[in-house]
Structure formats: C-alpha cells, structure tokens
N, C-alpha and C. Protein backbone atom coordinates (compact mmCIF):
# COMPACT_ATOMS: atom_id res chain seq x y z
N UNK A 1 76.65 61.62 -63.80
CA UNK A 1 75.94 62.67 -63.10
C UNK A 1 76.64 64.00 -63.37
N UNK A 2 76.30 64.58 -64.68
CA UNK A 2 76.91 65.76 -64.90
C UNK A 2 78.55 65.86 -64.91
N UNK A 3 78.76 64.98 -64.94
CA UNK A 3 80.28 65.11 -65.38
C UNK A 3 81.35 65.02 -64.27
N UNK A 4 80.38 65.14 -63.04
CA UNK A 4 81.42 65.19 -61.79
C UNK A 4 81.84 63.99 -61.45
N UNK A 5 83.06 63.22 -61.17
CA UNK A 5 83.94 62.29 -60.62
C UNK A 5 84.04 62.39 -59.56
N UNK A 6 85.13 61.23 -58.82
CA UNK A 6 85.45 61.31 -57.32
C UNK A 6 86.43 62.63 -56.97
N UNK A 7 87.68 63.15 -57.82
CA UNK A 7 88.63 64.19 -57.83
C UNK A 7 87.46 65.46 -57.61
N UNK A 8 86.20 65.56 -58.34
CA UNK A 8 85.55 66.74 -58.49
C UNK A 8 84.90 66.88 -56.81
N UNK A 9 84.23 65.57 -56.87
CA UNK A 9 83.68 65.66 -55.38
C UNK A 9 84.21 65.99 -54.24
N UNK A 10 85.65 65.10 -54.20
CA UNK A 10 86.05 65.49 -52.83
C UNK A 10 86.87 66.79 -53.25
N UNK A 11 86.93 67.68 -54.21
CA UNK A 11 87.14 69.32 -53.94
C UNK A 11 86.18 70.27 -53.55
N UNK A 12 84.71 69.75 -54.13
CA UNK A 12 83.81 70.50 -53.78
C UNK A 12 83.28 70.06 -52.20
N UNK A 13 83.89 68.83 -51.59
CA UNK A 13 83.38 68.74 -50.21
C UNK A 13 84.71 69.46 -49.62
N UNK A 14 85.60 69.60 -49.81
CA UNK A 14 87.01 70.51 -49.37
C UNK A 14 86.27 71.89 -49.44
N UNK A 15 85.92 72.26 -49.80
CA UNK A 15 85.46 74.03 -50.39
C UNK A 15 84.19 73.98 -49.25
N UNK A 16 83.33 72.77 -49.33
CA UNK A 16 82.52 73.04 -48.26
C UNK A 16 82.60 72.96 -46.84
N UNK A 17 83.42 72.44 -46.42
CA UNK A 17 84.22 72.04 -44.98
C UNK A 17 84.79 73.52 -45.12
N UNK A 18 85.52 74.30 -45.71
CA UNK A 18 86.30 75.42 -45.54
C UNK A 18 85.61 76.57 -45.15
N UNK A 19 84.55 76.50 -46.36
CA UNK A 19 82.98 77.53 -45.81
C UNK A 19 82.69 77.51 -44.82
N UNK A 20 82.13 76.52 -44.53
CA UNK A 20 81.02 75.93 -43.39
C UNK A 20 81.69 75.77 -42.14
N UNK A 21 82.57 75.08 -42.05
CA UNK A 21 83.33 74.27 -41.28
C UNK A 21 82.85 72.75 -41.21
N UNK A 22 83.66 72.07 -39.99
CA UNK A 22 83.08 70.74 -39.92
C UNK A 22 81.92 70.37 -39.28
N UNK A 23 82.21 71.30 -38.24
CA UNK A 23 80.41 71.11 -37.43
C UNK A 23 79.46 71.33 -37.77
N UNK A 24 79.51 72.18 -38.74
CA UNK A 24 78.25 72.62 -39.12
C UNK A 24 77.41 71.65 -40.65
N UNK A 25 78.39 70.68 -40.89
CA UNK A 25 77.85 69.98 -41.79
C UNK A 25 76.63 69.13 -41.42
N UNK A 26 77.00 68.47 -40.24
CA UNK A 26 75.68 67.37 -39.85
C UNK A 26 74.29 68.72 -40.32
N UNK A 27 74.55 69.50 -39.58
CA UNK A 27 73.23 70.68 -38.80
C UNK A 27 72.78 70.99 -40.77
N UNK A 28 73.78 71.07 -41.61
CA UNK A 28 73.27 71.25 -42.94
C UNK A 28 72.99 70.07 -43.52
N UNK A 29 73.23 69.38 -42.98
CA UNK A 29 72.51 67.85 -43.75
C UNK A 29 71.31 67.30 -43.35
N UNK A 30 71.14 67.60 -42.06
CA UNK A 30 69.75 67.77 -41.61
C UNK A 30 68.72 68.38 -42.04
N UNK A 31 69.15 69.47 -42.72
CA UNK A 31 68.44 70.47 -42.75
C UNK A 31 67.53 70.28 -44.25
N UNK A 32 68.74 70.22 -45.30
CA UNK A 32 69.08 69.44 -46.31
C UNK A 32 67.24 68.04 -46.37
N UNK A 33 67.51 66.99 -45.38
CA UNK A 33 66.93 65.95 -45.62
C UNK A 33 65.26 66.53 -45.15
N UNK A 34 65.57 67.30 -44.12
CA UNK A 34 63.82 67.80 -43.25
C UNK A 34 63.09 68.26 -44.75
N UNK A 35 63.58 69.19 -45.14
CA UNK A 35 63.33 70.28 -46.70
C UNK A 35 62.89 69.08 -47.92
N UNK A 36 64.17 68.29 -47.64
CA UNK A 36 63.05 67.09 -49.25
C UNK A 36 62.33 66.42 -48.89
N UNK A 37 62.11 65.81 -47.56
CA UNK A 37 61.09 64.88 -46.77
C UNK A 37 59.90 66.25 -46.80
N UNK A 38 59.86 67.36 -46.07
CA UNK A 38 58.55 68.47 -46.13
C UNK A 38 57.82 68.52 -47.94
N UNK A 39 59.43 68.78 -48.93
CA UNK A 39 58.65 68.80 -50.37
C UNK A 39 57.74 67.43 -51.00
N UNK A 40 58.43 66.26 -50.17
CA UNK A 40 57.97 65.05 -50.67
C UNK A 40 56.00 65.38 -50.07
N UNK A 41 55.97 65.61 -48.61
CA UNK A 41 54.96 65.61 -48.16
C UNK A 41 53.82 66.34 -49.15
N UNK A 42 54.37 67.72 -49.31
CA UNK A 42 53.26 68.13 -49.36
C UNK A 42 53.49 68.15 -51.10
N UNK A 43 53.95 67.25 -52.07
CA UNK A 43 53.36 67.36 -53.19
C UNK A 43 52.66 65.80 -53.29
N UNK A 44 52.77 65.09 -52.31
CA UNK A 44 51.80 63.96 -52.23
C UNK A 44 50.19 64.66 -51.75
N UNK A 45 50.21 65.66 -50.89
CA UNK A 45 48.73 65.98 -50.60
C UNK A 45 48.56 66.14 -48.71
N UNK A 46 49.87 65.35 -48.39
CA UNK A 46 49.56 65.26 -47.05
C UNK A 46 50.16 66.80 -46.36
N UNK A 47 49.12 67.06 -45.19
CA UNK A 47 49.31 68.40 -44.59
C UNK A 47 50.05 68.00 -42.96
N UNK A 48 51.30 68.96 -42.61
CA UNK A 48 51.99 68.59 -41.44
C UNK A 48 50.56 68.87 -40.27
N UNK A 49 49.78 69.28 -40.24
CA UNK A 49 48.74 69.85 -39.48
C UNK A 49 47.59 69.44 -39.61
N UNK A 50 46.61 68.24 -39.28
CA UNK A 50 45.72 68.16 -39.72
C UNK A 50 44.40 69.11 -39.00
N UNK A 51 43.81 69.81 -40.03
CA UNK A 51 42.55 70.62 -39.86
C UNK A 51 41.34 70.30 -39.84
N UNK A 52 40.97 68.90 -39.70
CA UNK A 52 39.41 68.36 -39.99
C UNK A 52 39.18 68.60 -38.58
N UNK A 53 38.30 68.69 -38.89
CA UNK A 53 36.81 68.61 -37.64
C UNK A 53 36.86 67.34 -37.44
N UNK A 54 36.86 66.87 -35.90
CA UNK A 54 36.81 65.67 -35.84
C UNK A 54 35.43 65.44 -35.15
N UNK A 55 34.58 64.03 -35.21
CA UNK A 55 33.13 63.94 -35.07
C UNK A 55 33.00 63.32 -34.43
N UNK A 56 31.71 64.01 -33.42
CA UNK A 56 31.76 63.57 -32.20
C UNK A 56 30.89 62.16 -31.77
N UNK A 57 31.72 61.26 -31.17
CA UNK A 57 30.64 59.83 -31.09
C UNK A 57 29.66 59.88 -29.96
C-alpha cells in the first residue's frame, strides 16, 4: 500500500495524536466513516430524504 510499513504508520499516527490530540480522534473517525457511508449512498442512487408522493389508499 504505497510503500508505507508499520515504522511509517505508527509516525504518521504520532503526528496525528500531536495535531489533533487524543480526543479528538474517535470524533474524526466518525466523521471519517459518516462521509464514506453518505458517498457510498448516494453513488448507489439512494437519497437520505425520500421525496415521493406517497398514495393515498
């Protein structure tokens, strides 16, 4: 995967803990998963909102 190893990873998660801090990682990993779950949605077709007219029985 691009060349990165375990030595590469855990510096670039060191650099991000330093940025960020620690708490704030969950709140970016969340954030992180909502964003590819929303892109997954809507390049399948499905809308968070559905707009049909619903018919009356």
């Amino acid at each position: 995967m691009f060349g990165f190893g375990i030595p590469e990873l855990l510096i670039l998660l060191v650099i991000v803990v330093v940025i960020f801090g620690a708490g704030r990682i969950p709140e970016i990993g969340s954030a992180v998963g909502k964003s590819i779950r929303n892109f997954k949605n809507a390049s399948e077709g499905k809308d968070a909102i559905d707009i049909t007219p619903k018919k009356e029985s």
